[in-house]
Structure formats: structure tokens, C-alpha cells
N, C-alpha and C. Protein backbone atom coordinates (compact mmCIF):
# COMPACT_ATOMS: atom_id res chain seq x y z
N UNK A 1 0.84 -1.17 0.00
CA UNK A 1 0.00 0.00 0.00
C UNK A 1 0.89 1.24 0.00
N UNK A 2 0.65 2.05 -1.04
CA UNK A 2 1.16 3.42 -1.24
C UNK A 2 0.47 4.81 -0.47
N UNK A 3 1.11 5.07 0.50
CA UNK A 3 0.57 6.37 0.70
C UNK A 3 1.51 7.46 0.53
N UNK A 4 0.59 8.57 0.14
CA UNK A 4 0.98 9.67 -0.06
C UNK A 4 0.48 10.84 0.74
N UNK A 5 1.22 12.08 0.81
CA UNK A 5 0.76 13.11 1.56
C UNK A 5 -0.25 14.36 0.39
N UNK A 6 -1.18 13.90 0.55
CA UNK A 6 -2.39 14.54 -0.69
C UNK A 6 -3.05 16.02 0.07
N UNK A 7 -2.18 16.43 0.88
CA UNK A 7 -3.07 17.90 1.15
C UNK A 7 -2.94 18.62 0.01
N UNK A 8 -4.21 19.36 0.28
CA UNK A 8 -4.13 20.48 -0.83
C UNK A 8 -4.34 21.75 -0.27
N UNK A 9 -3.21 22.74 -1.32
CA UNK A 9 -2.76 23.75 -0.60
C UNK A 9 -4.01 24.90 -0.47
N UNK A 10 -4.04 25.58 -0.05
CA UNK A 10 -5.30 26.25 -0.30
C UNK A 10 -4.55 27.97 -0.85
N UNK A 11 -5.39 28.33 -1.58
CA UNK A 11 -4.83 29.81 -2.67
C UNK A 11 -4.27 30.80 -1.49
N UNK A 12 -3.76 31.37 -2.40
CA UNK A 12 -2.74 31.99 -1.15
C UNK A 12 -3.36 33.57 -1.41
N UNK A 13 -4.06 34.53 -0.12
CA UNK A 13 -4.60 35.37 -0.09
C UNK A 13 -4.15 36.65 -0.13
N UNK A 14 -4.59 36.95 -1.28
CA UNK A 14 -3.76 38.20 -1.10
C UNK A 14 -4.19 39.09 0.00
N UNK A 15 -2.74 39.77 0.27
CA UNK A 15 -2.91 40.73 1.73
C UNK A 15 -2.97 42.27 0.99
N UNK A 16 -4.11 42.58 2.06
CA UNK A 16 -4.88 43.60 1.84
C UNK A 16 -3.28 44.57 2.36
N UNK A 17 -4.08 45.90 2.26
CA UNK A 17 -3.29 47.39 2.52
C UNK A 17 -3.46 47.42 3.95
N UNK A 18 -2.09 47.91 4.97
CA UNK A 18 -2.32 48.08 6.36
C UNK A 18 -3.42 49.56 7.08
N UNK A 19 -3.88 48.85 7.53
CA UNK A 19 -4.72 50.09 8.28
C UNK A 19 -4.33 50.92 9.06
N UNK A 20 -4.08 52.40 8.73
CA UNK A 20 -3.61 52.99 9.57
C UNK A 20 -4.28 54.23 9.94
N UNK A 21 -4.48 54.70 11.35
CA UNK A 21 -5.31 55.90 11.83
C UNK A 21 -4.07 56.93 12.38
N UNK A 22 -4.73 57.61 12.74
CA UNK A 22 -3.72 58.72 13.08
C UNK A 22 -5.07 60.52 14.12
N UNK A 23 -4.54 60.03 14.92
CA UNK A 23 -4.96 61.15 16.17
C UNK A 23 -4.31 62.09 16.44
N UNK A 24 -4.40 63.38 16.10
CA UNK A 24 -3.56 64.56 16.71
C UNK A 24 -3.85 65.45 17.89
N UNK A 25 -3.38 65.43 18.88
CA UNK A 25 -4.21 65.93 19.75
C UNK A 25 -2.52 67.07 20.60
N UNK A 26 -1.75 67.33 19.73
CA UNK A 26 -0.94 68.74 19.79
C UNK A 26 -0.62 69.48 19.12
N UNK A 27 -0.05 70.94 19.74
CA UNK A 27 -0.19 71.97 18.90
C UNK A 27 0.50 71.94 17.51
N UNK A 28 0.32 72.87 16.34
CA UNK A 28 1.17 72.76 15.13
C UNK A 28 2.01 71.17 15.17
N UNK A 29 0.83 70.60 14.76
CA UNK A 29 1.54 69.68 14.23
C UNK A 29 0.59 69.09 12.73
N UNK A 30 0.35 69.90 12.21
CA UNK A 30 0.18 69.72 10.72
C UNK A 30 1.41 69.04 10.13
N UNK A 31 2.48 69.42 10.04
CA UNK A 31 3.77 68.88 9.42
C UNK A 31 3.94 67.61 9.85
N UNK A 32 4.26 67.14 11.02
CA UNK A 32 4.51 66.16 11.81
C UNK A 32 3.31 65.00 11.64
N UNK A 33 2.14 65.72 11.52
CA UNK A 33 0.82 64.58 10.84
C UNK A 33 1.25 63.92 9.73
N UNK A 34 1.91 64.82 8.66
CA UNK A 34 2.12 64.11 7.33
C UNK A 34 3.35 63.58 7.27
N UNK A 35 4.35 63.83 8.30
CA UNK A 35 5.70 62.82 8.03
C UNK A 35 5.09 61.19 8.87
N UNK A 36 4.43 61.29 9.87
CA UNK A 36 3.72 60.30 10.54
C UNK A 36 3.13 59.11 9.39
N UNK A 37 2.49 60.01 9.01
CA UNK A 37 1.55 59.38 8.02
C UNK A 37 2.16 58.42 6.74
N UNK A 38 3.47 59.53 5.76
CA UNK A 38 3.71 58.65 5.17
C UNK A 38 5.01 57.66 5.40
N UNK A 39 4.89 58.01 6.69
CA UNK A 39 6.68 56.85 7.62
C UNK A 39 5.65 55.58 7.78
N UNK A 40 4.53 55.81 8.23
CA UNK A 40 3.75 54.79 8.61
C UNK A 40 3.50 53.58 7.42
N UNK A 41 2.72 54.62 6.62
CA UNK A 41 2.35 53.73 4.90
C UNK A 41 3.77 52.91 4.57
N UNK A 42 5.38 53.45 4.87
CA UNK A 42 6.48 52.98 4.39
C UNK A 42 6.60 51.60 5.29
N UNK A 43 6.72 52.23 6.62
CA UNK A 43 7.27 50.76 7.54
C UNK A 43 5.76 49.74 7.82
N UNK A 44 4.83 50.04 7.54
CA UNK A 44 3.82 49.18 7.61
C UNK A 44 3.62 47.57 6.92
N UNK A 45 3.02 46.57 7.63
CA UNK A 45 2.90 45.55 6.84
C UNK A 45 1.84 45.04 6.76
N UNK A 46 1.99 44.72 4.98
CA UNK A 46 -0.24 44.00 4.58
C UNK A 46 -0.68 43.67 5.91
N UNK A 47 -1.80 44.66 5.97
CA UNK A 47 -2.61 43.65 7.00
C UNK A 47 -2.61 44.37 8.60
N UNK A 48 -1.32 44.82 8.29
CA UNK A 48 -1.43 45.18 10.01
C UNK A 48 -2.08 46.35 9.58
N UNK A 49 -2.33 47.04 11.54
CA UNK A 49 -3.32 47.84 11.90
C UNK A 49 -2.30 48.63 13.04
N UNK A 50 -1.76 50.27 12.38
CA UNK A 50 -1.09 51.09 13.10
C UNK A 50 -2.45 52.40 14.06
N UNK A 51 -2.61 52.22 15.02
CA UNK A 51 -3.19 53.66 15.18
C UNK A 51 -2.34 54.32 16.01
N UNK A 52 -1.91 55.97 15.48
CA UNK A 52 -0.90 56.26 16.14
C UNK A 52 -1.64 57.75 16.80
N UNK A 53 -1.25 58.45 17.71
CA UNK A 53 -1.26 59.57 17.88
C UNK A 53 -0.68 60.42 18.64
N UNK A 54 -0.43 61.38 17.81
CA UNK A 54 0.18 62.36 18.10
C UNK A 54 0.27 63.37 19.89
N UNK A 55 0.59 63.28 20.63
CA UNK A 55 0.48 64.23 21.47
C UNK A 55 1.21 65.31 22.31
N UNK A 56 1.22 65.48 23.56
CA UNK A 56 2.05 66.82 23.96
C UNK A 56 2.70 65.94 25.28
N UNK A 57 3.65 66.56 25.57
CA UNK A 57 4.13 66.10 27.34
C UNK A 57 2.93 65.57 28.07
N UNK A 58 2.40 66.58 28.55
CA UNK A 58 0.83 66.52 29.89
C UNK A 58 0.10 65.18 29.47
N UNK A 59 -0.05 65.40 27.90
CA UNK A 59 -0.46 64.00 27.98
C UNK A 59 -0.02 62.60 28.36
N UNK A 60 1.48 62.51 27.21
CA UNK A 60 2.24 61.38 27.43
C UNK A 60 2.68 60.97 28.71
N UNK A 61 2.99 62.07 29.44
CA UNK A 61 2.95 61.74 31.07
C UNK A 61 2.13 61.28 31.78
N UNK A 62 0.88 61.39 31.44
CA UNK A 62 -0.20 60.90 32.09
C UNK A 62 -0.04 59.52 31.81
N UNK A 63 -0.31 58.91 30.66
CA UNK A 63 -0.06 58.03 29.75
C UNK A 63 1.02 57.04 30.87
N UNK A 64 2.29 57.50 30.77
CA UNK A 64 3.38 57.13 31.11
C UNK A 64 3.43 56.62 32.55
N UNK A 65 2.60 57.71 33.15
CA UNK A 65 2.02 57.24 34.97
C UNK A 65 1.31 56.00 34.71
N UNK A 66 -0.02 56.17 33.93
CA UNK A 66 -0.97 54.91 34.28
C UNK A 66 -0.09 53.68 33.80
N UNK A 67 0.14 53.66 32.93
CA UNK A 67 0.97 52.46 32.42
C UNK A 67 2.18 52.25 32.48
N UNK A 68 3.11 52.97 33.16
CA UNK A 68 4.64 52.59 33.31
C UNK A 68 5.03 53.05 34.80
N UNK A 69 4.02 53.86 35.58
CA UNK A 69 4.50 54.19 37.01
C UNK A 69 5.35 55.44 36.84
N UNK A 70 5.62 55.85 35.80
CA UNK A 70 6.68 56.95 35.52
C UNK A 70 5.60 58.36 35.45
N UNK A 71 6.29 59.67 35.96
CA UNK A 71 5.10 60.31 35.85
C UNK A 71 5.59 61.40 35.42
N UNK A 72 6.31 61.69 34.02
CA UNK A 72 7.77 62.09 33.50
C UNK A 72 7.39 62.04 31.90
N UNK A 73 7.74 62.76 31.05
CA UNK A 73 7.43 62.63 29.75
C UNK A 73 8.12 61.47 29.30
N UNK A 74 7.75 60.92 27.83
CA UNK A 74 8.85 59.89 27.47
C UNK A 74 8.39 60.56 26.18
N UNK A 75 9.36 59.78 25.05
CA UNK A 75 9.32 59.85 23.72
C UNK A 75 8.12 59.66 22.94
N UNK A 76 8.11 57.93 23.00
CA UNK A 76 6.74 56.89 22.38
C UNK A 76 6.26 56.10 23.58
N UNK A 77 5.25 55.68 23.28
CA UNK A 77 4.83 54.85 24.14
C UNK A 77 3.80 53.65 22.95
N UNK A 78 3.90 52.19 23.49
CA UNK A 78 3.28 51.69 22.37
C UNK A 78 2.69 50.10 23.32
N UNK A 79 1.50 49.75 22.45
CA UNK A 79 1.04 48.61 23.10
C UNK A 79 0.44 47.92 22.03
N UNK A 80 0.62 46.76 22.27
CA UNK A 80 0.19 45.02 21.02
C UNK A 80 -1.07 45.94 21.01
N UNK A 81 -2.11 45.40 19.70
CA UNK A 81 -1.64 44.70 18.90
C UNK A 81 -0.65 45.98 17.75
N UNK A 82 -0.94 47.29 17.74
CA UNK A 82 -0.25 48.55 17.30
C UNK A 82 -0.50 49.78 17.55
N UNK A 83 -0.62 50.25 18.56
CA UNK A 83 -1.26 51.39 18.96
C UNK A 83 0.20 51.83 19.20
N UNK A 84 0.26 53.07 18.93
CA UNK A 84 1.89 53.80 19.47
C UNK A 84 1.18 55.34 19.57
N UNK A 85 1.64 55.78 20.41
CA UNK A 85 1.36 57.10 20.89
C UNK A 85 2.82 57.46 20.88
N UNK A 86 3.04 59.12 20.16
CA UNK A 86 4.21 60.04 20.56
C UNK A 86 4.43 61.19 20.90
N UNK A 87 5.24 61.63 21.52
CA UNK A 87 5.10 63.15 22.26
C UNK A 87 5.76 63.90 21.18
N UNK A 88 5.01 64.53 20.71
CA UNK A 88 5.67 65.50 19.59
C UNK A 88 6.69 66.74 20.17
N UNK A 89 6.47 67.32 21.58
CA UNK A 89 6.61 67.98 22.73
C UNK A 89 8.25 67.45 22.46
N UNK A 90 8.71 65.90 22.93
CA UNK A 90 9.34 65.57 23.36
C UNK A 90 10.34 65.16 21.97
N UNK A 91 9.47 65.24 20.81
CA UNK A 91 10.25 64.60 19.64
C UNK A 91 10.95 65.58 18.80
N UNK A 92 10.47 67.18 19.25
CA UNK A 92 10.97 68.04 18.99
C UNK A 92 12.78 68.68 19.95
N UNK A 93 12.54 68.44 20.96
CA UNK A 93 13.44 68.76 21.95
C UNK A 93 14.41 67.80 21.27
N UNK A 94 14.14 66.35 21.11
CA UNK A 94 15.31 65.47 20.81
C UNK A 94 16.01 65.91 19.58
N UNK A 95 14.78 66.39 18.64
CA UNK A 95 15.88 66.28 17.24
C UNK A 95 16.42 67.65 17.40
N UNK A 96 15.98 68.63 18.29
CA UNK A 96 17.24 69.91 18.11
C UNK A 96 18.14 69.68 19.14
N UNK A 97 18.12 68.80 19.78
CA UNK A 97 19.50 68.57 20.85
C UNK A 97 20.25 67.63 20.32
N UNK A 98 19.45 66.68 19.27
CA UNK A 98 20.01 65.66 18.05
C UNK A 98 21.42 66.32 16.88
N UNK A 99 20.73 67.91 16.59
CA UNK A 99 20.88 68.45 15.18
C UNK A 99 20.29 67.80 14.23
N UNK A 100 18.96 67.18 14.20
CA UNK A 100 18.47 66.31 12.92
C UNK A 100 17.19 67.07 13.12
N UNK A 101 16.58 66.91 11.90
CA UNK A 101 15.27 67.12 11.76
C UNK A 101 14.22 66.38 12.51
N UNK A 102 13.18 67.20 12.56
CA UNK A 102 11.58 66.97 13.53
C UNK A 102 11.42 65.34 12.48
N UNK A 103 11.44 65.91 11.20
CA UNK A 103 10.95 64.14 10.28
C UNK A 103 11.58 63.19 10.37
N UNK A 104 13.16 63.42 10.79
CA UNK A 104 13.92 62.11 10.87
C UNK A 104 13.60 61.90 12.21
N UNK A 105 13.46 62.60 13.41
CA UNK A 105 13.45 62.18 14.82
C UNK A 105 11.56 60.85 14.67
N UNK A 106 11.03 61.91 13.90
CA UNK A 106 9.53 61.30 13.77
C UNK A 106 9.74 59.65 13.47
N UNK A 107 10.04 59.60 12.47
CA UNK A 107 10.17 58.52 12.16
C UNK A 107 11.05 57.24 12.91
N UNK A 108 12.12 57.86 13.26
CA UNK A 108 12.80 57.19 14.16
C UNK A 108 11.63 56.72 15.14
N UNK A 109 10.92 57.55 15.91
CA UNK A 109 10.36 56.86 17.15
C UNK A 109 9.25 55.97 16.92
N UNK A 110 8.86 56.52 15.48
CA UNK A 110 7.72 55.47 14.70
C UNK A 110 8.13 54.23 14.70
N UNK A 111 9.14 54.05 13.90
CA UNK A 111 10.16 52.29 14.03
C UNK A 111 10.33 51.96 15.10
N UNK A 112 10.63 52.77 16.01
CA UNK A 112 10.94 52.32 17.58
C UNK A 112 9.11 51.35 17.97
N UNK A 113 8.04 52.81 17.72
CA UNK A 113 7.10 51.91 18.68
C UNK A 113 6.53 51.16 17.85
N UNK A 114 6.59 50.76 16.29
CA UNK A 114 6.09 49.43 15.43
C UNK A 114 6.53 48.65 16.38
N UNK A 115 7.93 48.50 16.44
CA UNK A 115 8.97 46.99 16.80
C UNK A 115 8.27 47.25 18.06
N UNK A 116 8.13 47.52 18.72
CA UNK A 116 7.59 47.29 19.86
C UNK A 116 6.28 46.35 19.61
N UNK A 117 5.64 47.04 19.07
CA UNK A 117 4.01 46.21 18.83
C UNK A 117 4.54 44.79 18.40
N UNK A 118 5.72 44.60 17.68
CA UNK A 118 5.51 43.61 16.82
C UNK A 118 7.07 42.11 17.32
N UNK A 119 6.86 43.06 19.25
CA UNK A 119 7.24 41.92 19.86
C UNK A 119 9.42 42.40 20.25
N UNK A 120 9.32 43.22 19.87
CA UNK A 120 10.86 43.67 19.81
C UNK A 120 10.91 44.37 21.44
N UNK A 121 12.12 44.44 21.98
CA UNK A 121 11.88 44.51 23.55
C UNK A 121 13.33 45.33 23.82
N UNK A 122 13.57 46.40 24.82
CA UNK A 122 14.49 46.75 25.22
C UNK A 122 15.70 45.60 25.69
N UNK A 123 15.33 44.23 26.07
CA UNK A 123 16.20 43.18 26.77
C UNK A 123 17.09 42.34 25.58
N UNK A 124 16.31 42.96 24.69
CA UNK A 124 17.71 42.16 23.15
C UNK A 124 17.73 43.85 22.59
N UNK A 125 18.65 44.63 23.06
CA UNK A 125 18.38 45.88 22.16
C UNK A 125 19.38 45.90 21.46
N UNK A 126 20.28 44.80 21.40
CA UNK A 126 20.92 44.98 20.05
C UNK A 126 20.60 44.12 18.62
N UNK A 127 19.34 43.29 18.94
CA UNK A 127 18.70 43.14 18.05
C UNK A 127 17.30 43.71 17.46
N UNK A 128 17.15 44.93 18.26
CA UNK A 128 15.85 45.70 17.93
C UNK A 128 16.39 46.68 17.44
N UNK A 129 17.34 47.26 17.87
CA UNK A 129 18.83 48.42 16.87
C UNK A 129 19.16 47.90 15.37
N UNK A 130 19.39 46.67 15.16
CA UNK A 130 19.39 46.49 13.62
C UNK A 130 18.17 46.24 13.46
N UNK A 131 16.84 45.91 14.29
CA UNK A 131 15.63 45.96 13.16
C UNK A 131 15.46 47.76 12.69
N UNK A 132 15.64 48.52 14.10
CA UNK A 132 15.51 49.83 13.18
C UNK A 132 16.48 50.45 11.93
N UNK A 133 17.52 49.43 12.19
CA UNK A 133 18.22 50.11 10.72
C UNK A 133 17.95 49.42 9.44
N UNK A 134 17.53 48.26 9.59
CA UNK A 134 16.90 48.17 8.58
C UNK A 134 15.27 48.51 8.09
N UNK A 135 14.65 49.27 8.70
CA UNK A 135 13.64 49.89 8.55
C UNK A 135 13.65 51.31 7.89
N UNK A 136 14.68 51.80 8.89
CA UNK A 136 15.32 53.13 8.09
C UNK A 136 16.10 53.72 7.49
N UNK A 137 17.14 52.17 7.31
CA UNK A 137 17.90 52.61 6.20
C UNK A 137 19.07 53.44 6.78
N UNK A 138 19.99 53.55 6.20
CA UNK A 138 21.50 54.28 6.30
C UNK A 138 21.33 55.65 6.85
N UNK A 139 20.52 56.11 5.29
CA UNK A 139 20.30 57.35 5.89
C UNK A 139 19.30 57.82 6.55
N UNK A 140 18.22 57.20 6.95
CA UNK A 140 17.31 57.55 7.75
C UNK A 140 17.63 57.38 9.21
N UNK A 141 18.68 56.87 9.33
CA UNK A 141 19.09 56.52 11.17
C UNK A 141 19.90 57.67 11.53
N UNK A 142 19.43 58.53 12.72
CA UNK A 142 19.98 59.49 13.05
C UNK A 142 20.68 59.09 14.44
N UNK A 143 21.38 59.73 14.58
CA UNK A 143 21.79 59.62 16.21
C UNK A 143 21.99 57.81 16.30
N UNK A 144 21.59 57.68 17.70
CA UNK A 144 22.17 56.54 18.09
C UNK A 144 21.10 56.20 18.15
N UNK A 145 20.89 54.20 18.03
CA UNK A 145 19.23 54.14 18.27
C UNK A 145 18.49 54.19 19.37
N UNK A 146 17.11 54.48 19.27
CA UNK A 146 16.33 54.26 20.64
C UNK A 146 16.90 53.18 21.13
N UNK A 147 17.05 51.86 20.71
CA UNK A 147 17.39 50.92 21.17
C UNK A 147 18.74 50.43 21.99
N UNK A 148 19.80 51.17 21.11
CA UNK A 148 21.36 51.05 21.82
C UNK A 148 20.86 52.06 23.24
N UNK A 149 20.10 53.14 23.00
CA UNK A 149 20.25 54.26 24.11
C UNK A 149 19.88 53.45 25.09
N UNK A 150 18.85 52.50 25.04
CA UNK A 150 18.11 52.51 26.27
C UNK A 150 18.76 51.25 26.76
N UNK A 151 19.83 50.55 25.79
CA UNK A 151 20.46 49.34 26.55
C UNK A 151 21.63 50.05 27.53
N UNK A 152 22.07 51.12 26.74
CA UNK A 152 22.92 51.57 28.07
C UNK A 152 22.82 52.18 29.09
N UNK A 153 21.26 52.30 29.33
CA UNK A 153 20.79 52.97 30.60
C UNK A 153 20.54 51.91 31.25
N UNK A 154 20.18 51.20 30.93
CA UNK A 154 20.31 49.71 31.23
C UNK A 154 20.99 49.21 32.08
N UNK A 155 22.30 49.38 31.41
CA UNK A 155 23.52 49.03 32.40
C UNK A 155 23.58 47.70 32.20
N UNK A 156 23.29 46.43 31.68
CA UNK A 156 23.45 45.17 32.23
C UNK A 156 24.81 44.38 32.31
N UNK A 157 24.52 43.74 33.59
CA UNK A 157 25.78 43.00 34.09
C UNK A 157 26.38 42.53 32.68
N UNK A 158 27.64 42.13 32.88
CA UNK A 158 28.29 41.47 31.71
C UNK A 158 29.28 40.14 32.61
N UNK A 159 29.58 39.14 32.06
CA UNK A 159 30.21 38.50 32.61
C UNK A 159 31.96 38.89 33.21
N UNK A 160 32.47 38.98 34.15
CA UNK A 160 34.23 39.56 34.00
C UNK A 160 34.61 38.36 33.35
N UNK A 161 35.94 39.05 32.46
CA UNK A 161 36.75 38.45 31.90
C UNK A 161 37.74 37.90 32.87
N UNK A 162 38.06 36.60 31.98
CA UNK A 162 39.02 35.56 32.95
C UNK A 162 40.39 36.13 33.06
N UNK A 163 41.14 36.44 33.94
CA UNK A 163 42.33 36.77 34.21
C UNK A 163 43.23 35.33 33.48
């Protein structure tokens, strides 16, 4: 008796366009809406679902209290399945203490809080540092990444070397 493995494959679906929303809820940020917007359409994938929005310190701090205990502005903040919230407040201060532009800082923190949604973690940040460079490319990586930064605040033990 001959058997064979007879599944049949089933058509392979095409993937729709990612869904993405976008909330502004700080000042002049018309500009910053549309670098958001089309960083999003770029790093997005079929299918997924980004809602991002825009906000100020007061907010993100609030934000930052209920859900991190911190009661302190931060950059991004982001939660499964893609929701990323950013302090525009805060994304501005970085890129002129950066010398880079408001659009490259934007985007930067955009890649930062995708990989987040999509399972990337400060505790391997030197493998969430090359997912953002390959997201943004050579020249889109400014400064150092969110990711290297926050491993060296980090601090983590390292093993001593053997004498």
C-alpha cells in the first residue's frame, strides 16, 4: 500500500493594505501629521493595523504614569496589537539637541514603537537596533538608536573576563 501526503494547498490570499489611523491631539503639528503618516504607509505591513497619535508632554505623562509608574514625559509609548502614541513635545526637543530634523526624529520613534508592537523589547536591544536600521535605512538613522540608548541605561551586568 502506497501512501501519499495529498493535502491540498489552499490559494494563497492576497494581503490587503495596512490600516492605519492617526490622532492629533498637539499643537502645530500639521507637518509632523504628514511625516507620521507617510513613515507609517512605508514601515507598515499588509494587514497590520497602526493607530498612532500624536500628542504633547501633559499627555504622554499621564499616559506614562498609568501604564509605566513613571510620571515624566517619554518619547513613544506603544502597546500590542499597534497602537503607538508620541510626544511631539518631546520629539521636537530630541531632534534639536540631536541636530536632525523633527521628520527624521519622527520617524525614528515610529520604528521604535512598530517593533515594539511587533514583539521587539528593550532586553535584546541589540537586536531591535538592527531591526531599526533596517527599517530606516542608512540614511534615515539618526543619532544613536532608541534601542542602543536605552540598553545603556540599562547598564546590564556582563560576565568579568578571565584573568
Amino acid at each position: 500500500m502506497v501512501t501519499t501526503n495529498s493535502r491540498r494547498r489552499r490559494p494563497a490570499r492576497k494581503a490587503g493594505p495596512p490600516q492605519i489611523e492617526l490622532r492629533v491631539a498637539a499643537r502645530n503639528a500639521a507637518h509632523a501629521a504628514r511625516v507620521i503618516r507617510a513613515a507609517a504607509r512605508e514601515f507598515a505591513l499588509p494587514d497590520e493595523w497602526i493607530s498612532m497619535s500624536l500628542v504633547g508632554d501633559k499627555e504622554i505623562s499621564r499616559l506614562n504614569l498609568d501604564w509605566r509608574g513613571r510620571g515624566s514625559p517619554t518619547d513613544v509609548l506603544s502597546w500590542s496589537p499597534g497602537e503607538i502614541v508620541i510626544s511631539l513635545d518631546t520629539a521636537r526637543r530630541q531632534a534639536r539637541e540631536g541636530g536632525w530634523t523633527l521628520a527624521l526624529e519622527l520617524r525614528r520613534l515610529l520604528a521604535h514603537g512598530i517593533l515594539h508592537c511587533r514583539g521587539y523589547d528593550h532586553d535584546a536591544a541589540a537586536r531591535m537596533a538592527a531591526a531599526e536600521r533596517r527599517m530606516l535605512g542608512r540614511d534615515g538613522m539618526v543619532g544613536e538608536s532608541l534601542s542602543e540608548r536605552e540598553g545603556k541605561q540599562v547598564g546590564r551586568r556582563r560576565r568579568p573576563k578571565s584573568i
